[in-house]
Protein backbone atom coordinates (compact mmCIF):
# COMPACT_ATOMS: atom_id res chain seq x y z
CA UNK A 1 22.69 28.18 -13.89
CA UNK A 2 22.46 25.16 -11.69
CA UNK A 3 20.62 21.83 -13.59
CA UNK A 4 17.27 20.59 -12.51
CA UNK A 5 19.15 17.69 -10.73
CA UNK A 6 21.45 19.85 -8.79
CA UNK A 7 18.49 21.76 -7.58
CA UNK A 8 16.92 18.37 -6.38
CA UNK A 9 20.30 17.16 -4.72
CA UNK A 10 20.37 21.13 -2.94
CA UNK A 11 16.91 22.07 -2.08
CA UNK A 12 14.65 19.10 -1.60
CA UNK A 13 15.47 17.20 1.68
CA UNK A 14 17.13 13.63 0.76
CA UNK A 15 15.72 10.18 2.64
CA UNK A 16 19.40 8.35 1.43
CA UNK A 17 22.77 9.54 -0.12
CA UNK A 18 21.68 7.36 -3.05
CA UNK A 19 18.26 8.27 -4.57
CA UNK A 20 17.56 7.22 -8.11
CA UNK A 21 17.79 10.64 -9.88
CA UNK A 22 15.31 9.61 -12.32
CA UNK A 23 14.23 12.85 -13.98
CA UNK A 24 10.79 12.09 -15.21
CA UNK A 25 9.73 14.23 -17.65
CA UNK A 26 6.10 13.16 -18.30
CA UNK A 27 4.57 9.39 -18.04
CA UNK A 28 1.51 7.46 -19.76
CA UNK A 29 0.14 3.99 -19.04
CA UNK A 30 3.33 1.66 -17.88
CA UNK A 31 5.90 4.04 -18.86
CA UNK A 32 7.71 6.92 -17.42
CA UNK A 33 9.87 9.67 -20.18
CA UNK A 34 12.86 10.92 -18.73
CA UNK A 35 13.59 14.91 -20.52
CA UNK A 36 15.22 12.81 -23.84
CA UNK A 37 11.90 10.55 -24.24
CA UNK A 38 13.74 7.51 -22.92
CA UNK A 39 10.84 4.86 -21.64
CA UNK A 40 11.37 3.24 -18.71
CA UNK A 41 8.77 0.31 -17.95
CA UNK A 42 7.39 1.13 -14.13
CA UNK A 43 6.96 -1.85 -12.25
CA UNK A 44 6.31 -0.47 -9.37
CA UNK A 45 3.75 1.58 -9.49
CA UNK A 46 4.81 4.56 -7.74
CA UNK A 47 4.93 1.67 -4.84
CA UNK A 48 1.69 0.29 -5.20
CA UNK A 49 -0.20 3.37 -6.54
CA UNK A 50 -0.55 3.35 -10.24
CA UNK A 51 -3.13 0.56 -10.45
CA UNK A 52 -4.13 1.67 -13.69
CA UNK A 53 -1.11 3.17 -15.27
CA UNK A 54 -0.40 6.73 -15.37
CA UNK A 55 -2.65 9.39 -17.00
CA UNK A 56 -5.59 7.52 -17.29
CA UNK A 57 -7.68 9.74 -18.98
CA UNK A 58 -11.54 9.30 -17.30
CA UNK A 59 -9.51 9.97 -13.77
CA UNK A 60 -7.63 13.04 -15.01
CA UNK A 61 -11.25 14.64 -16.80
CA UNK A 62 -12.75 13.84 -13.29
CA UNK A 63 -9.81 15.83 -11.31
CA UNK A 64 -10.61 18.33 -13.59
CA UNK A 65 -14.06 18.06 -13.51
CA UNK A 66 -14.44 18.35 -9.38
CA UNK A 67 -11.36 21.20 -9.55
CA UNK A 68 -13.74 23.52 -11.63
CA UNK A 69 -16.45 23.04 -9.06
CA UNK A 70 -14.61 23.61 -5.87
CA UNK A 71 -11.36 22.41 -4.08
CA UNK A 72 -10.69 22.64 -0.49
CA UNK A 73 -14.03 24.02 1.60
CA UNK A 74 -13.93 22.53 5.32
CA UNK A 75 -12.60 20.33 7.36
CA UNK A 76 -13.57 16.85 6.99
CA UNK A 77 -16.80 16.03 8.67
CA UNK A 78 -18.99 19.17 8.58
CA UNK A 79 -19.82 19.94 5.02
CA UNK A 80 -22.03 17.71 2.34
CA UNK A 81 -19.26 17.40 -0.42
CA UNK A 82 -20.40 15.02 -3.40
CA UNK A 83 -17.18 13.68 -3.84
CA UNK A 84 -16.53 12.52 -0.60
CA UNK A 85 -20.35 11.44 -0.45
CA UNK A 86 -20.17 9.36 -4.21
CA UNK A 87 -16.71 7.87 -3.49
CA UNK A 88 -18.07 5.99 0.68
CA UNK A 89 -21.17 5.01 -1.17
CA UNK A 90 -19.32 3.12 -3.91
CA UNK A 91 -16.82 1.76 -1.15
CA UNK A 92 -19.76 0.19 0.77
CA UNK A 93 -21.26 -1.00 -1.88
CA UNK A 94 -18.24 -3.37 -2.71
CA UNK A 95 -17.56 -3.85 1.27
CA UNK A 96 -19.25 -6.49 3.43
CA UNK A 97 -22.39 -5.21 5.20
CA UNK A 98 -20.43 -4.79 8.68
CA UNK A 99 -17.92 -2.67 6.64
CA UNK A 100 -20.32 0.67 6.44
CA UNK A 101 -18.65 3.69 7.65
CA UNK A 102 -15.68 5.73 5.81
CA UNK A 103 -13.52 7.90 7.42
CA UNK A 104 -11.35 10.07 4.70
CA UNK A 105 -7.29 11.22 5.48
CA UNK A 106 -4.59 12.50 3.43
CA UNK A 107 -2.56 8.73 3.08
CA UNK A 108 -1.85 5.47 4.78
CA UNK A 109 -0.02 5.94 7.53
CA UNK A 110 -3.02 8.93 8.63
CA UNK A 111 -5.53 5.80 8.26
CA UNK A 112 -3.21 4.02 10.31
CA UNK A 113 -2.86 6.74 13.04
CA UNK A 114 -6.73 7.05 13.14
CA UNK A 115 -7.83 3.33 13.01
CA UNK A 116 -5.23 2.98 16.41
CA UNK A 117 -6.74 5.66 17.95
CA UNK A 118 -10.58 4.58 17.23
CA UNK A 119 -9.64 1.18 18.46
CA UNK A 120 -8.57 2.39 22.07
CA UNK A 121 -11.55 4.88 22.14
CA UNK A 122 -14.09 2.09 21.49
CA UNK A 123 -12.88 -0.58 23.51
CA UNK A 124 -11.39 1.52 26.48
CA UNK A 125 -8.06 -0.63 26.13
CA UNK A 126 -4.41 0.19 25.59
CA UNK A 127 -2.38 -2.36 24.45
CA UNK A 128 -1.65 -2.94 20.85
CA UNK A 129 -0.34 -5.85 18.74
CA UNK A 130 1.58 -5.27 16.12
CA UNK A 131 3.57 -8.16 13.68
CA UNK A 132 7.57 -8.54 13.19
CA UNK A 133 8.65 -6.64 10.14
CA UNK A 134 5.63 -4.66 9.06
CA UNK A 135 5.41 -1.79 7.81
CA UNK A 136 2.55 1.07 7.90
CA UNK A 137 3.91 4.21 7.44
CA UNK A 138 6.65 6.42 9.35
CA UNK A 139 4.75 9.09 11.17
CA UNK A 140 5.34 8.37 15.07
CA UNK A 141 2.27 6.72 15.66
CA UNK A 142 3.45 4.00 12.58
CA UNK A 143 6.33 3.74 13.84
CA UNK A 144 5.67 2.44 16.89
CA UNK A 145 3.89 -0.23 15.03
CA UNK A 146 6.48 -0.58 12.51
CA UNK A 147 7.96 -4.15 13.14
CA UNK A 148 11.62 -3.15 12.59
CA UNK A 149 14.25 -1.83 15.15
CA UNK A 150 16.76 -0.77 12.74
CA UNK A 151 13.99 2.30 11.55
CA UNK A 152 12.99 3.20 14.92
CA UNK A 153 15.94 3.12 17.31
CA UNK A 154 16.84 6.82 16.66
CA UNK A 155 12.91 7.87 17.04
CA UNK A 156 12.76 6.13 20.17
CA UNK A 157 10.90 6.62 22.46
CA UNK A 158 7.56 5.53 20.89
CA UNK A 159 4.21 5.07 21.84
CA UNK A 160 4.10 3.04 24.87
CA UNK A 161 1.70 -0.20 25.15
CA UNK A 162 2.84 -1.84 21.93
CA UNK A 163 3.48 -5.49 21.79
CA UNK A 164 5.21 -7.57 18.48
CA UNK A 165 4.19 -11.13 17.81
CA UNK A 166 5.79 -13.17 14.69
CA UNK A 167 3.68 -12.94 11.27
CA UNK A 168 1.76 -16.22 10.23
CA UNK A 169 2.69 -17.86 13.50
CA UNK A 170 -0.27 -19.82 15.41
CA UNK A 171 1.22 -20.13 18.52
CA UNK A 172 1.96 -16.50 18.75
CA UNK A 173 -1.86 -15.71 19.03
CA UNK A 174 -2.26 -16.35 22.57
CA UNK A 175 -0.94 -13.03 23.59
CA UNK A 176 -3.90 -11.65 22.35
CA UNK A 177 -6.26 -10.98 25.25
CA UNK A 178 -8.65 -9.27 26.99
CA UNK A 179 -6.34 -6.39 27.45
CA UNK A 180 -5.83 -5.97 24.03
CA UNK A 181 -7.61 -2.99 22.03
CA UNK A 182 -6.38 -4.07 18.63
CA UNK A 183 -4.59 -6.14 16.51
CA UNK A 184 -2.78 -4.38 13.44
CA UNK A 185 -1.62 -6.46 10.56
CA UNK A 186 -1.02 -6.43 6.75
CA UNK A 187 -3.07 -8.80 4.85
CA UNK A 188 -0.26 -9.73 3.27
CA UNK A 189 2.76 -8.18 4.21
CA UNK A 190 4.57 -6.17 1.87
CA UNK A 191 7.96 -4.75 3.14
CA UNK A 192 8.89 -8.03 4.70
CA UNK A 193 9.33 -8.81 0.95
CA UNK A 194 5.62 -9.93 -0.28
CA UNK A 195 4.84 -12.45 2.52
CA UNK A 196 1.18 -13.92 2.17
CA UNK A 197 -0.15 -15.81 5.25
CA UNK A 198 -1.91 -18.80 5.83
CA UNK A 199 -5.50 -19.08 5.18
CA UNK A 200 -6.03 -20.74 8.12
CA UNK A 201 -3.99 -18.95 10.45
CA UNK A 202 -5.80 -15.80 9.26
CA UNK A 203 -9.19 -17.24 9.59
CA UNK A 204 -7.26 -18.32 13.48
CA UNK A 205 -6.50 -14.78 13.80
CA UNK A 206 -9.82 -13.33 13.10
CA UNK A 207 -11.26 -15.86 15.65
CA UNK A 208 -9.01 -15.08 18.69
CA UNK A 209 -9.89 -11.43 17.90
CA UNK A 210 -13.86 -11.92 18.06
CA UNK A 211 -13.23 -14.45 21.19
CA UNK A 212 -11.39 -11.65 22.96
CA UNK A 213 -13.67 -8.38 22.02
CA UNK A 214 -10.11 -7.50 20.38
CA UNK A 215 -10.48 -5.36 17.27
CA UNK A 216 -8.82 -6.88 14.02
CA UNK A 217 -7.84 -4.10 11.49
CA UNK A 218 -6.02 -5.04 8.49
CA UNK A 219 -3.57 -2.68 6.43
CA UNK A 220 -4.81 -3.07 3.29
CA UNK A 221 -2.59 0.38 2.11
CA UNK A 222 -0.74 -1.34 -0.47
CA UNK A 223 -2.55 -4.57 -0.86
CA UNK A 224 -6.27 -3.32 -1.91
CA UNK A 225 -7.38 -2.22 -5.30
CA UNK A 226 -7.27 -5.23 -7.18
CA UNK A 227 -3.55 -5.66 -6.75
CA UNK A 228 -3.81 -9.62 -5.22
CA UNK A 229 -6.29 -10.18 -7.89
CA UNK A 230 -8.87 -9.54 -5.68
CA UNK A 231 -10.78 -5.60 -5.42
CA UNK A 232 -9.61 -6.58 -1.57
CA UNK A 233 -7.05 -8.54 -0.28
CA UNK A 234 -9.18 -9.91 2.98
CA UNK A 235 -11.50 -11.76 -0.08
CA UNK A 236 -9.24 -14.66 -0.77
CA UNK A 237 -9.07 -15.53 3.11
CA UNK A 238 -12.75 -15.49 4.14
CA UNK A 239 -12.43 -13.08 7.56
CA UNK A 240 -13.78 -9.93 7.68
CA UNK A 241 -11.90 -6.89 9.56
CA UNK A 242 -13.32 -4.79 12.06
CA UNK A 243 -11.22 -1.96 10.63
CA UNK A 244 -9.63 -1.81 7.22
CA UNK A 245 -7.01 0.45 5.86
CA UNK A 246 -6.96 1.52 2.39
CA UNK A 247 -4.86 4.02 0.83
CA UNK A 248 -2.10 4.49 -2.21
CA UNK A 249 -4.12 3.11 -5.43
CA UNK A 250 -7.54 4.43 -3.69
CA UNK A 251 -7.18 7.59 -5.07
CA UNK A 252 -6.04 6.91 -8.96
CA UNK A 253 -2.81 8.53 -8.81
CA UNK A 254 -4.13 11.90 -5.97
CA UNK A 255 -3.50 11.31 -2.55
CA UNK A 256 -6.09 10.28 0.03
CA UNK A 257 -6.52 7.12 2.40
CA UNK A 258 -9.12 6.03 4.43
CA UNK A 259 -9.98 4.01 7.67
CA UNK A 260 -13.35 2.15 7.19
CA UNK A 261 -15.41 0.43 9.98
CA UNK A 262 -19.15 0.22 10.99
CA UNK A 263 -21.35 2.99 11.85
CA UNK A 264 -21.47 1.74 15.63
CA UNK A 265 -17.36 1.44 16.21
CA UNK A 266 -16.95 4.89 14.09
CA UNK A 267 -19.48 6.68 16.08
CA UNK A 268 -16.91 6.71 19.12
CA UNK A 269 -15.21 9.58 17.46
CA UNK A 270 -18.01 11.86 18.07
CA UNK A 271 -18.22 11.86 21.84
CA UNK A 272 -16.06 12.27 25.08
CA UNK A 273 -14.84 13.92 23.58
CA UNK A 274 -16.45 15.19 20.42
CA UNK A 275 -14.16 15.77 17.46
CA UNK A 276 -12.28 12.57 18.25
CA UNK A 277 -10.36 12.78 14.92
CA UNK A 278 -9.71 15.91 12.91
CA UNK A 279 -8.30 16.20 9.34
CA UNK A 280 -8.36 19.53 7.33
CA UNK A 281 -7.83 18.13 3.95
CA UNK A 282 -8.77 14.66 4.79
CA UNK A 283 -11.24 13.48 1.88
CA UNK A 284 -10.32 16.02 -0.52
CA UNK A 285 -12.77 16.74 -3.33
CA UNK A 286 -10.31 16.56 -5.84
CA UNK A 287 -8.79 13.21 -4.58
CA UNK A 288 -12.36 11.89 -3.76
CA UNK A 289 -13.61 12.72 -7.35
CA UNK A 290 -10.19 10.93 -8.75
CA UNK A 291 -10.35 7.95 -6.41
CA UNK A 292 -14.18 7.57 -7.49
CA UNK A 293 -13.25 7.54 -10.87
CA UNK A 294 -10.50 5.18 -10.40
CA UNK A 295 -12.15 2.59 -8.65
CA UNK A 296 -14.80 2.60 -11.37
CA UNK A 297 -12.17 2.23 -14.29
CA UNK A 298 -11.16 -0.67 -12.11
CA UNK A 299 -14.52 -2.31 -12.19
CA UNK A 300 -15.94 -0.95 -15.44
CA UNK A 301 -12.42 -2.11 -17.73
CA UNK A 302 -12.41 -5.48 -15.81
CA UNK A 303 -9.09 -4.91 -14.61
CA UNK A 304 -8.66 -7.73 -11.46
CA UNK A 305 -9.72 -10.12 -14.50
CA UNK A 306 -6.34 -10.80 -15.79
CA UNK A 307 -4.36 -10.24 -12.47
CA UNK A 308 -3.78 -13.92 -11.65
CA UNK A 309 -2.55 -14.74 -15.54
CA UNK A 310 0.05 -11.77 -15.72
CA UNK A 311 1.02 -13.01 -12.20
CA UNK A 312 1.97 -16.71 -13.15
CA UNK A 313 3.34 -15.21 -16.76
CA UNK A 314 5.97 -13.55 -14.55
CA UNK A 315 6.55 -16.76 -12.14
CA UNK A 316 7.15 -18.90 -15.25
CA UNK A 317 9.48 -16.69 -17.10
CA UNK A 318 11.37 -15.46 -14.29
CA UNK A 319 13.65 -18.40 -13.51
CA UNK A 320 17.42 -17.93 -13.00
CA UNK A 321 19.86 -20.01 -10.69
CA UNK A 322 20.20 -16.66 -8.70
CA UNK A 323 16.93 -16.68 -7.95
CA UNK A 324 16.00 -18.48 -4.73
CA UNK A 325 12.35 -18.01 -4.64
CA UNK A 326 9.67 -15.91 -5.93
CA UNK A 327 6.43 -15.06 -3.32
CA UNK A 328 3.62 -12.89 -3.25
CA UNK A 329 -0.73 -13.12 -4.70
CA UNK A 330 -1.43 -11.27 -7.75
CA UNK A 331 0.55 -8.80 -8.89
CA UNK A 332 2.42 -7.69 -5.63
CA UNK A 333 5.67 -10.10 -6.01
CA UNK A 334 8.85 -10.60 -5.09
CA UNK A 335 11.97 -11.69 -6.07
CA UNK A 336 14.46 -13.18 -3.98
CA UNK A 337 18.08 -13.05 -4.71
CA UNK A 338 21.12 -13.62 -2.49
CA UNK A 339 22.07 -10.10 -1.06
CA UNK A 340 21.07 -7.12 -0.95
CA UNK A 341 24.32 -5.81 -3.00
CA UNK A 342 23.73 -8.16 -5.71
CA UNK A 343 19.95 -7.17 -5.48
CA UNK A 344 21.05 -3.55 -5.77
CA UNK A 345 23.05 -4.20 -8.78
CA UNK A 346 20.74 -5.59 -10.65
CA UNK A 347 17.68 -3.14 -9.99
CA UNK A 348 20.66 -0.65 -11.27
CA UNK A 349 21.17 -2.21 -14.55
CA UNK A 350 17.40 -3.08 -15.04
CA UNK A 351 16.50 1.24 -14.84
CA UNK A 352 19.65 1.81 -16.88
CA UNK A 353 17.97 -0.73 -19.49
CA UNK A 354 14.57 0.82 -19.09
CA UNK A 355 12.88 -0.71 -16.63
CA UNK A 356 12.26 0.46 -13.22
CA UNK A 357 11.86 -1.98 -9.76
CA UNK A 358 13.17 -1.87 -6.39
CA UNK A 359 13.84 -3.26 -3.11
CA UNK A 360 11.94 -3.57 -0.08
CA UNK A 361 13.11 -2.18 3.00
CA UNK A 362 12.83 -5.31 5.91
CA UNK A 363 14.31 -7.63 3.05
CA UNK A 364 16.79 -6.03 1.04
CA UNK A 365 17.82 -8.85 -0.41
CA UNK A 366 14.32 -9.06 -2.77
CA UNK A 367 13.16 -7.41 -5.90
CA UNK A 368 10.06 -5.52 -5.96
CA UNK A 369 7.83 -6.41 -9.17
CA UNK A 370 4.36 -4.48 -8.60
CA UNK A 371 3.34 -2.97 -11.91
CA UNK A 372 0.28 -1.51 -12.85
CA UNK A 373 -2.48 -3.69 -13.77
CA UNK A 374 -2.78 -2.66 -17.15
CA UNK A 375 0.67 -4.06 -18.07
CA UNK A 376 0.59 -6.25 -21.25
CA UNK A 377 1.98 -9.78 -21.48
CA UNK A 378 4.46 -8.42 -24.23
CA UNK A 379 5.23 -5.96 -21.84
CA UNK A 380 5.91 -8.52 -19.05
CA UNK A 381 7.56 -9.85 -21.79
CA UNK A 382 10.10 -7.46 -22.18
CA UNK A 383 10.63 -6.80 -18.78
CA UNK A 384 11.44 -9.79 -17.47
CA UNK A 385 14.43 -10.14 -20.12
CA UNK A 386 15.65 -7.25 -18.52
CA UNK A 387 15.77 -8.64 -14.98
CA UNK A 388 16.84 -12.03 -16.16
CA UNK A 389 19.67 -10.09 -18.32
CA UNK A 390 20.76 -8.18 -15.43
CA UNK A 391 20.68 -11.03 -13.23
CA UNK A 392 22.75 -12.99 -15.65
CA UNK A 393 25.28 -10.50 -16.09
CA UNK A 394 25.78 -10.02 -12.18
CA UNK A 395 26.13 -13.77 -11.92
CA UNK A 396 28.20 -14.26 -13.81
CA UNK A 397 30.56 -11.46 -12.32
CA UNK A 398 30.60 -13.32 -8.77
């Protein structure tokens, strides 16, 4: 009889010819349990998901909860559904003002797909601006926006009308114009290896796009939920988006996203022609009643609170003569070492010692540390001897 593992390797379609093979057997607050009830310390957060932990138990009693009532009904749109109702209000309530109309998919890159298209609609333009080296997803619409030939030269070719200007550049912001529908960028990016902008040149940003009627729509996929320290990421830069992308941790563990604007821009999605945007499982009950439930834990338990101290208790212990620089706002860091082979290495030896990271995939070359915000400074503790052990032991191997 073939293993679990073998099954995996035959059966389920592979994205490299090295994946982890991490057999995870159940998982609870920072920790996954592999079939033996080996730990292994997550810091990464099912890549930026997990905001508070796995199996937190008032999300799972609401999944449970909503799944007794009803599941799947309609397409999104047509029917009242609670969920879907309860989890916008309490969205809006934490947005600014302008920020008042929620439009429910499956994940990020299906916010991303339906923000692009919005933008055209309402502003009758074409061109788009994208940023070197981001990332929002890998259907074909985010991939054309996806700021990385090496991914996209075998897809080409892509949607047309997409132009690429350098991230946290100034000078760069004079090709936005009149011509220009939208402008799609990461608040802070996150596969380009945790690079955080500029306040200024966001606040610049913001300003070119108001002086230009361009829309400004901000991938917040990865960088919302609490995970800079703030419940947004847009908060510690003073702008506003005219569109903003949410995703990943918005749903407490179940999979939804969501592309959120004002009433007046979303309205353009209901006329010439009418059903602008369709999604059949978009806004989920289930997910909605999960993500309402984990956005409240986030509130309620105080969560963003401590993001900043468990962010600097990492900086501080995490110093090594391998490691060239650390970046990133809150609790979405990395770590910079001097190849992506050493890198590789020492992510290996960190999961065979129990604790899991990664790399990112426009810098190989950095360490992924995003763990759920209910980590523990013993547990940071503990985890960054492990990456300063592994590190140590690769360096001095060279």
């Amino acid at each position: 009889m073939l293993t679990l593992r073998q099954l995996f390797l035959s059966h389920n379609a592979q994205t490299t010819d090295f994946p982890l093979l991490l057999e995870v057997e159940r998982a609870e607050g920072v920790y996954l349990y592999d079939p033996h009830g080996k730990p292994y310390l997550d810091l990464i957060s099912g890549i930026g998901v997990s905001n508070l932990g796995h199996g937190n138990k008032r999300v799972i009693q609401a999944i449970k909860d909503q799944a007794e009532k009803y599941m799947h009904l309609m397409v999104y749109g047509e029917y009242i559904q609670s969920p879907q109702v309860r989890l916008a209000e309490k969205l809006i309530s934490l947005l600014p003002d302008s920020l008042n109309s929620v439009y429910f998919v499956n994940s990020g890159a299906e916010a991303l797909e339906g923000a692009m298209k919005l933008a055209k609609r309402y502003t009758n333009r074409r061109e788009v601006i994208a940023f070197h080296n981001a990332y929002h997803g890998s259907t074909h619409g985010a991939l054309s926006v996806m700021g990385n030939e090496e991914f996209k030269q075998a897809y080409r070719p892509l949607l047309p009308g997409i132009n690429f200007i350098r991230f946290n550049e100034p000078d760069d912001l004079q090709f936005i114009t009149n011509e220009t529908a939208c402008v799609i960028v990461e608040t802070v990016q996150g596969e380009a290896g945790i690079r955080v902008p500029d306040i200024s040149y966001l606040q610049a940003l913001r300003s070119r796009c108001t002086v230009t009627g361009t829309l400004l729509i901000l991938d917040e996929i990865q960088a919302a939920m609490g995970r800079t320290g703030k419940l947004f990421a847009f908060e510690h830069f003073g702008i506003i988006p005219d569109i903003l992308l949410m995703a990943k941790a918005l749903g407490g563990g179940m999979p939804i996203g969501a592309f959120i604007s004002s009433k007046e821009i979303m309205d353009a999605l209901k006329e010439n022609p009418i059903l602008g945007h369709i999604t059949t499982f978009g806004g989920h009950p289930v997910c909605c009643a999960a993500g309402l439930a984990a956005l409240e834990v986030l509130i309620d338990d105080d969560l963003i609170a401590s993001v900043e101290i468990k962010s600097n208790l990492f900086k501080e212990l995490l110093i090594h003569p391998a490691i060239k620089e650390i970046r990133g706002k809150g609790l979405l860091l990395a770590i910079e070492l001097e190849s992506f082979n050493f890198n590789k290495k020492v992510i290996d030896q960190c999961i065979a010692n129990g604790v899991i990271t990664d790399w990112f995939l426009h810098c190989s070359n950095s360490m992924r540390i995003a763990p759920p915000l209910i980590i523990t400074e013993d547990q940071i503790r503990f985890a960054c001897k492990v990456i300063l052990d592994a590190i140590d032991q690769e360096y001095q191997n060279k």
